[in-house]
N, C-alpha and C. Protein backbone atom coordinates (compact mmCIF):
# COMPACT_ATOMS: atom_id res chain seq x y z
N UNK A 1 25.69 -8.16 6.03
CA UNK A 1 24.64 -7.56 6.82
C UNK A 1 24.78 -6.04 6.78
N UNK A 2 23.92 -5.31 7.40
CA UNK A 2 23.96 -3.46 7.26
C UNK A 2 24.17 -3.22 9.04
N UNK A 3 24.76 -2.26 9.13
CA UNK A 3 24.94 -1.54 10.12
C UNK A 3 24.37 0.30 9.62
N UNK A 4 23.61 0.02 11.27
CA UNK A 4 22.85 1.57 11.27
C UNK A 4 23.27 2.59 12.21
N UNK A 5 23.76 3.93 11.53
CA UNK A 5 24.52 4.79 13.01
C UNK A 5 23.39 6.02 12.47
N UNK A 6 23.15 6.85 13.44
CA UNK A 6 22.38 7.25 13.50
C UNK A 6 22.92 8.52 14.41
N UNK A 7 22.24 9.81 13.86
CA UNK A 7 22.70 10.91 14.93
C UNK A 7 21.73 11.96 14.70
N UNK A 8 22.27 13.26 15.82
CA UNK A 8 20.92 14.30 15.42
C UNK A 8 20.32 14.61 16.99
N UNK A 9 20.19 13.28 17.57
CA UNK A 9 19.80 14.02 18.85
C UNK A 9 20.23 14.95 20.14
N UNK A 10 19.40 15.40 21.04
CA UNK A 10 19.75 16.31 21.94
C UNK A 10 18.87 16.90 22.44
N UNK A 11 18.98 17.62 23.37
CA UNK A 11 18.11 18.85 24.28
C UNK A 11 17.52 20.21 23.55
N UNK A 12 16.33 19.62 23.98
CA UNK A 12 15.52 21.19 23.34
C UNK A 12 14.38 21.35 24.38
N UNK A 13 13.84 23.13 23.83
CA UNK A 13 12.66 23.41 24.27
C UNK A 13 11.78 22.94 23.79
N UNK A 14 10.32 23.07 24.47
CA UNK A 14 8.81 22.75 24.06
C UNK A 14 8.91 23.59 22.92
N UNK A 15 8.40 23.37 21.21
CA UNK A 15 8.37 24.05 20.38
C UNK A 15 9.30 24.26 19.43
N UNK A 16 10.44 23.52 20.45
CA UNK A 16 12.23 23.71 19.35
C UNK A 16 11.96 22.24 18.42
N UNK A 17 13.10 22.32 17.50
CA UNK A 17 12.97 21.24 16.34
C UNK A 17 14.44 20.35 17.01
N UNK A 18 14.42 19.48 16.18
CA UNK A 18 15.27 18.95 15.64
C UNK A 18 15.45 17.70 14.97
N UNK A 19 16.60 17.51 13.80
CA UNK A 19 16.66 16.96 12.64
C UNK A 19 17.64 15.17 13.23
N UNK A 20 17.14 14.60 12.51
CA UNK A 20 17.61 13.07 13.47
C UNK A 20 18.18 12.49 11.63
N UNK A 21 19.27 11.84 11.92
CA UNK A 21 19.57 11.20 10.46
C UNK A 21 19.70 9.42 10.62
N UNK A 22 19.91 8.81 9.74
CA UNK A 22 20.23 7.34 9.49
C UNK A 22 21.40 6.68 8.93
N UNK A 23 22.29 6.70 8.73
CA UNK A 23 22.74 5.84 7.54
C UNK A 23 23.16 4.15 7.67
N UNK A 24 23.03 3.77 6.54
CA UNK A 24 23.01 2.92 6.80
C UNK A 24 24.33 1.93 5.47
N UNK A 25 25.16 0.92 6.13
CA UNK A 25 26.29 0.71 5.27
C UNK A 25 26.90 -0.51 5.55
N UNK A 26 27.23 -1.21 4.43
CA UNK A 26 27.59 -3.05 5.14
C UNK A 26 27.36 -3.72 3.88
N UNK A 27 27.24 -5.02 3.82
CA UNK A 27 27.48 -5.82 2.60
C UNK A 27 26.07 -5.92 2.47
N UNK A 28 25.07 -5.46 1.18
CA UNK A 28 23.43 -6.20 1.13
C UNK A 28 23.30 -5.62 -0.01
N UNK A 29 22.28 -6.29 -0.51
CA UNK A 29 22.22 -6.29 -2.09
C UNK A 29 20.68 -4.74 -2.05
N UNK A 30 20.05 -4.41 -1.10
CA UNK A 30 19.30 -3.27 -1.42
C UNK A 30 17.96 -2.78 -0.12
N UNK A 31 18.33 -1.66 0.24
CA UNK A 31 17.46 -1.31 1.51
C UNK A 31 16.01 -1.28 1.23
N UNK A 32 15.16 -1.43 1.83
CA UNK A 32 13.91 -1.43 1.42
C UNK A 32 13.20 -0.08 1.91
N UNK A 33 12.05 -0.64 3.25
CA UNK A 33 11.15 0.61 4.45
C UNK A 33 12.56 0.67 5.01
N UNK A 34 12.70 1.49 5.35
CA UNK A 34 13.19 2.54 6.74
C UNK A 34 12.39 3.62 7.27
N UNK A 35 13.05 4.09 8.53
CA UNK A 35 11.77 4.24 9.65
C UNK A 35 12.95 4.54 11.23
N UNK A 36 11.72 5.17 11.77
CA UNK A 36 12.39 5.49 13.30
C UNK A 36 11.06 5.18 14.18
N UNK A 37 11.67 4.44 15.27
CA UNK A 37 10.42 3.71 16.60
C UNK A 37 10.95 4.76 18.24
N UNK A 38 10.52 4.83 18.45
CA UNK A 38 10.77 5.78 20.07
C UNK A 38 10.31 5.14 21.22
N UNK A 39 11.03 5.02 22.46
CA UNK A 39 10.16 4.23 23.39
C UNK A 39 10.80 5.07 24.49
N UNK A 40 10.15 5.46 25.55
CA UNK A 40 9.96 6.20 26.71
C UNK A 40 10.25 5.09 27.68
N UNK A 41 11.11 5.55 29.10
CA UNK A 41 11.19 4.84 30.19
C UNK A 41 9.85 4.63 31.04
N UNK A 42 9.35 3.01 30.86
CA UNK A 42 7.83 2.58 31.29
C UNK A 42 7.12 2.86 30.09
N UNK A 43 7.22 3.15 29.09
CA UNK A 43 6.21 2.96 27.83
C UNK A 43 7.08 2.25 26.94
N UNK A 44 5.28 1.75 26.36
CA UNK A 44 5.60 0.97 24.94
C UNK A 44 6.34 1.48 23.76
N UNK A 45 7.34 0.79 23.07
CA UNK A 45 7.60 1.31 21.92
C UNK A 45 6.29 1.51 20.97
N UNK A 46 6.69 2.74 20.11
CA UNK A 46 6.06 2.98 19.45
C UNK A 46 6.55 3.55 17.86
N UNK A 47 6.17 3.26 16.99
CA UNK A 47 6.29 3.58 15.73
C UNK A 47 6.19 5.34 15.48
N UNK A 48 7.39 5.95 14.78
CA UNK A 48 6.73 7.05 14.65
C UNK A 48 6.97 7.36 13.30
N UNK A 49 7.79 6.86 12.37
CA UNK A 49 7.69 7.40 10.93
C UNK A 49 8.09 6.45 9.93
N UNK A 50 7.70 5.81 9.20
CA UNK A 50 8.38 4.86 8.38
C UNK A 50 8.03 5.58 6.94
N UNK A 51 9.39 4.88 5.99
CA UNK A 51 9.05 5.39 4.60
C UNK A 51 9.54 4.10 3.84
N UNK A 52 8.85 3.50 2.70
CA UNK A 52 9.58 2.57 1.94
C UNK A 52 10.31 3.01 0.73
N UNK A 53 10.67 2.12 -0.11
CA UNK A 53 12.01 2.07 -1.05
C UNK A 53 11.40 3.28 -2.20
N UNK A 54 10.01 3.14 -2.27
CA UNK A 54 9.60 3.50 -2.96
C UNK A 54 8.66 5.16 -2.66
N UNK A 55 9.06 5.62 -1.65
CA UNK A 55 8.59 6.71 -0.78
C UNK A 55 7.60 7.02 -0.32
N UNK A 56 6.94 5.84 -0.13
CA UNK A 56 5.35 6.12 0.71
C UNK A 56 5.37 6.16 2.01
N UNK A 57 5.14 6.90 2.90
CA UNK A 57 4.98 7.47 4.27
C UNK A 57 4.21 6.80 5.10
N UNK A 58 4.12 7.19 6.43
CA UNK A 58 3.49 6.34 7.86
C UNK A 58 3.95 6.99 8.70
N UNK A 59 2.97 7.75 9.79
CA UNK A 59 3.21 8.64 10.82
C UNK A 59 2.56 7.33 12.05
N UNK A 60 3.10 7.85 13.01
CA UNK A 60 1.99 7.35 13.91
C UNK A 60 1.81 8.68 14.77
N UNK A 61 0.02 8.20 15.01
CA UNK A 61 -1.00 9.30 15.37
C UNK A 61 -0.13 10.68 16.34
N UNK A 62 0.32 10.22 16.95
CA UNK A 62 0.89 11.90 17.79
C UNK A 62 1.93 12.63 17.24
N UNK A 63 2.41 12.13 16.18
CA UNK A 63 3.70 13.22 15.58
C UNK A 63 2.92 13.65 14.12
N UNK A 64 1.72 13.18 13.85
CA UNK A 64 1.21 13.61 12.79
C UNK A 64 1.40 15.22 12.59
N UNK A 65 1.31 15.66 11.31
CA UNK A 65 1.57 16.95 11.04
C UNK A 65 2.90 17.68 11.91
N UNK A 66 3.51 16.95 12.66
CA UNK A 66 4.94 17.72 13.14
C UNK A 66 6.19 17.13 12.45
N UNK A 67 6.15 16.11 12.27
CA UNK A 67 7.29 15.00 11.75
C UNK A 67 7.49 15.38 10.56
N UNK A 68 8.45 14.98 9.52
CA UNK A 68 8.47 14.90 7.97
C UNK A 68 9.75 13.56 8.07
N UNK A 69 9.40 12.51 7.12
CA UNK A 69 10.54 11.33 7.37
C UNK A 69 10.76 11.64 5.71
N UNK A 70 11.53 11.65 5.36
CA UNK A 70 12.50 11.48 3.79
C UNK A 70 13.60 10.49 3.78
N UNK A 71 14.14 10.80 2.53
CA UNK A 71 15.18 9.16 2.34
C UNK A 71 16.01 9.48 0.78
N UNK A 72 17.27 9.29 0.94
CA UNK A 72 18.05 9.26 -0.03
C UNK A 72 18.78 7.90 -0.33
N UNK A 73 17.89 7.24 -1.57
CA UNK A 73 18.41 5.95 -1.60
C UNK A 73 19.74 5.76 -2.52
N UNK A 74 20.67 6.56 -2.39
CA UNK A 74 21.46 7.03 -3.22
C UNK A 74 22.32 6.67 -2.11
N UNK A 75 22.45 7.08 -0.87
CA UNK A 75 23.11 7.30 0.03
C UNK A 75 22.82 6.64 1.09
N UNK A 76 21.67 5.65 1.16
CA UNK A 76 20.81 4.77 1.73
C UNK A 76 21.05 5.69 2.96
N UNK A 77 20.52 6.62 2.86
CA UNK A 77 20.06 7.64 4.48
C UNK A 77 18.47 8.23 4.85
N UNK A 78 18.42 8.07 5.75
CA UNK A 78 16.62 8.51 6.23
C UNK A 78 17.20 9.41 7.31
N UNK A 79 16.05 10.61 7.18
CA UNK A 79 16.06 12.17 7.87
C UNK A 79 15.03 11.89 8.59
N UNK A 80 14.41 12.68 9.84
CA UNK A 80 13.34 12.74 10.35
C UNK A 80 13.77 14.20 10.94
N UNK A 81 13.10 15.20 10.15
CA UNK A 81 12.43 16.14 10.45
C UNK A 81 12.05 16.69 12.17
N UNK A 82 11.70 16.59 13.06
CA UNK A 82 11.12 17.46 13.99
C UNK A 82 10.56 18.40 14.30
N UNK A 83 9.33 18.74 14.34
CA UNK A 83 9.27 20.13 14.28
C UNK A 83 8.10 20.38 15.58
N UNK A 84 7.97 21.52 16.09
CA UNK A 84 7.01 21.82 17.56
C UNK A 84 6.85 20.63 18.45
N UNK A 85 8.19 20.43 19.00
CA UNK A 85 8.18 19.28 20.34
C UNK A 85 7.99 19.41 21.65
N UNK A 86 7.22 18.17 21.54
CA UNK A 86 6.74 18.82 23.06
C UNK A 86 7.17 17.53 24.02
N UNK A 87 7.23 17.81 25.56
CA UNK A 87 7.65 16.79 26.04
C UNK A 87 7.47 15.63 25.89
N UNK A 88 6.57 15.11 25.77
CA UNK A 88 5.92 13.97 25.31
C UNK A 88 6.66 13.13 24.11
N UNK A 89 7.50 13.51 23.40
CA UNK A 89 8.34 13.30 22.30
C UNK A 89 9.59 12.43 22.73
N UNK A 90 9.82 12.85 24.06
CA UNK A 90 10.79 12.34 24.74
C UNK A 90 10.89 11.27 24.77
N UNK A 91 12.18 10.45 24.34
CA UNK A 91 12.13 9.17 24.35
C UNK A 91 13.65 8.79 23.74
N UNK A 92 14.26 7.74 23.06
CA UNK A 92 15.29 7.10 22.89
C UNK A 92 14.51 6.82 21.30
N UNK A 93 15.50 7.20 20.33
CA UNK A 93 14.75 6.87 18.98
C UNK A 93 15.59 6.04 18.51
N UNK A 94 15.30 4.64 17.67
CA UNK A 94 15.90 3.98 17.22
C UNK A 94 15.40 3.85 15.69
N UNK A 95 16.67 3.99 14.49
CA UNK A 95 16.54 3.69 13.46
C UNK A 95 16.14 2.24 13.17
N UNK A 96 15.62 2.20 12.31
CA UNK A 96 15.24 0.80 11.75
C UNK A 96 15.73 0.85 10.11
N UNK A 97 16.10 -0.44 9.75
CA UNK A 97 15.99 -0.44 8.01
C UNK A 97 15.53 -2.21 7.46
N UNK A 98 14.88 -2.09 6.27
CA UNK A 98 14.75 -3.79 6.22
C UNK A 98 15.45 -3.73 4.99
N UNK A 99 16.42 -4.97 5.15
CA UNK A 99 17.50 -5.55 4.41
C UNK A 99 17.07 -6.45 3.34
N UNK A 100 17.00 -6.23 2.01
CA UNK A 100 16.62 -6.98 1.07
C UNK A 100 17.81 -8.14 0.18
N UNK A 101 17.08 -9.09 0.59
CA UNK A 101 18.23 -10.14 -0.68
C UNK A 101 17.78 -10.67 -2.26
N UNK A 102 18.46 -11.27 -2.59
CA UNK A 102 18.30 -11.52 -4.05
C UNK A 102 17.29 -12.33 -4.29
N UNK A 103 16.72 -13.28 -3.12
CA UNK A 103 15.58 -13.95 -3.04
C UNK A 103 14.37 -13.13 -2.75
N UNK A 104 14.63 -11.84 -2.41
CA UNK A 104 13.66 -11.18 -2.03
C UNK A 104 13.05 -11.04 -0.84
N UNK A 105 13.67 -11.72 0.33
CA UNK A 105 13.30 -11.87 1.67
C UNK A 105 13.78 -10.39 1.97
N UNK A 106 13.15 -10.11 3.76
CA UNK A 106 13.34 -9.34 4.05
C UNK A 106 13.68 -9.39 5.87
N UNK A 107 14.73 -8.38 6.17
CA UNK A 107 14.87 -8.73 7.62
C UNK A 107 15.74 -6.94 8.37
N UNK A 108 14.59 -7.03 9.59
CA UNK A 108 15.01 -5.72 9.57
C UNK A 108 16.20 -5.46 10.67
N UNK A 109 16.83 -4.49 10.60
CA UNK A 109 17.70 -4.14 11.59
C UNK A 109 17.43 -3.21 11.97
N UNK A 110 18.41 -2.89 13.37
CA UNK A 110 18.09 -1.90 14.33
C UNK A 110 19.38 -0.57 14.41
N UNK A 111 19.53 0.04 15.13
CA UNK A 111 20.27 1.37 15.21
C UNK A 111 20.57 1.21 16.56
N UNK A 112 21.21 1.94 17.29
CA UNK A 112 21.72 1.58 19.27
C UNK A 112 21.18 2.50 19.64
N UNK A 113 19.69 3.93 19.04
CA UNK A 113 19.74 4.51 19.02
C UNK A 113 20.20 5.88 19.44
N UNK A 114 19.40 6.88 19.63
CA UNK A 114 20.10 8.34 20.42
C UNK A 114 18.75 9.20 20.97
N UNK A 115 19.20 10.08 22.15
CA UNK A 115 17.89 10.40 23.19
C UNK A 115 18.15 11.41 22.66
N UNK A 116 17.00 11.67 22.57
CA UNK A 116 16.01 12.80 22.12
C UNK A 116 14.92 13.19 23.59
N UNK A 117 15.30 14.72 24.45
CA UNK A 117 14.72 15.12 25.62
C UNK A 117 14.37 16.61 25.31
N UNK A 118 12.80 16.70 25.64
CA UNK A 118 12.03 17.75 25.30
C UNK A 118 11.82 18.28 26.63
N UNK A 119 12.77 19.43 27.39
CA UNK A 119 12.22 20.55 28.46
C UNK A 119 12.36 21.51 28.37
N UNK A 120 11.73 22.06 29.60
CA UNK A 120 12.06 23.87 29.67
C UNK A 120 12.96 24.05 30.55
């Protein structure tokens, strides 16, 4: 199976950045999408960046144009970018990755993630 640790977060201002990483490491024959989901205390999780094996992108609507998600499948690691945050960003981000086998199935795992808090 893969295990996901994940780091990067912390305290910033409205407008400050910051850079969130993935890696991911364990017995599996090849990572596929990876991606980061955010969920706020009393809100829904929500999707905010996924990228697959093959580097095609997926924002969801409110981090559009602030986010950038990349991926080194070399190193099976995913970056997420940050950039002009605003409170609203605030939330607990959890890595995701989907685990590929030789049959070709797919099954995703999770990260324990890390809080990410946007004030002044």
């Amino acid at each position: 199976q893969v295990q996901l640790v994940e780091s990067g977060g912390g305290l910033v201002q409205p407008g400050g950045s910051l850079s969130l990483s993935c890696v991911a490491s364990g017995n599996f024959f090849r990572i596929g999408a990876m991606g980061w989901h955010r969920q706020a205390p009393g809100s829904q999780r929500m999707l905010v960046a996924g990228i697959t094996g093959g580097g095609s992108t997926n924002y969801g609507s409110p981090v559009k144009g602030r986010f950038t998600i990349s991926r080194n499948n070399a190193k099976n690691t995913v970056t997420l970018q940050m950039n002009n945050l605003q409170p609203e960003d605030s939330a607990v981000y959890y890595c995701f990755a989907e685990v590929i086998s030789r049959d070709y199935s797919g099954e995703d795992h999770w990260g324990k993630g890390t809080q990410v808090t946007v004030s002044s």
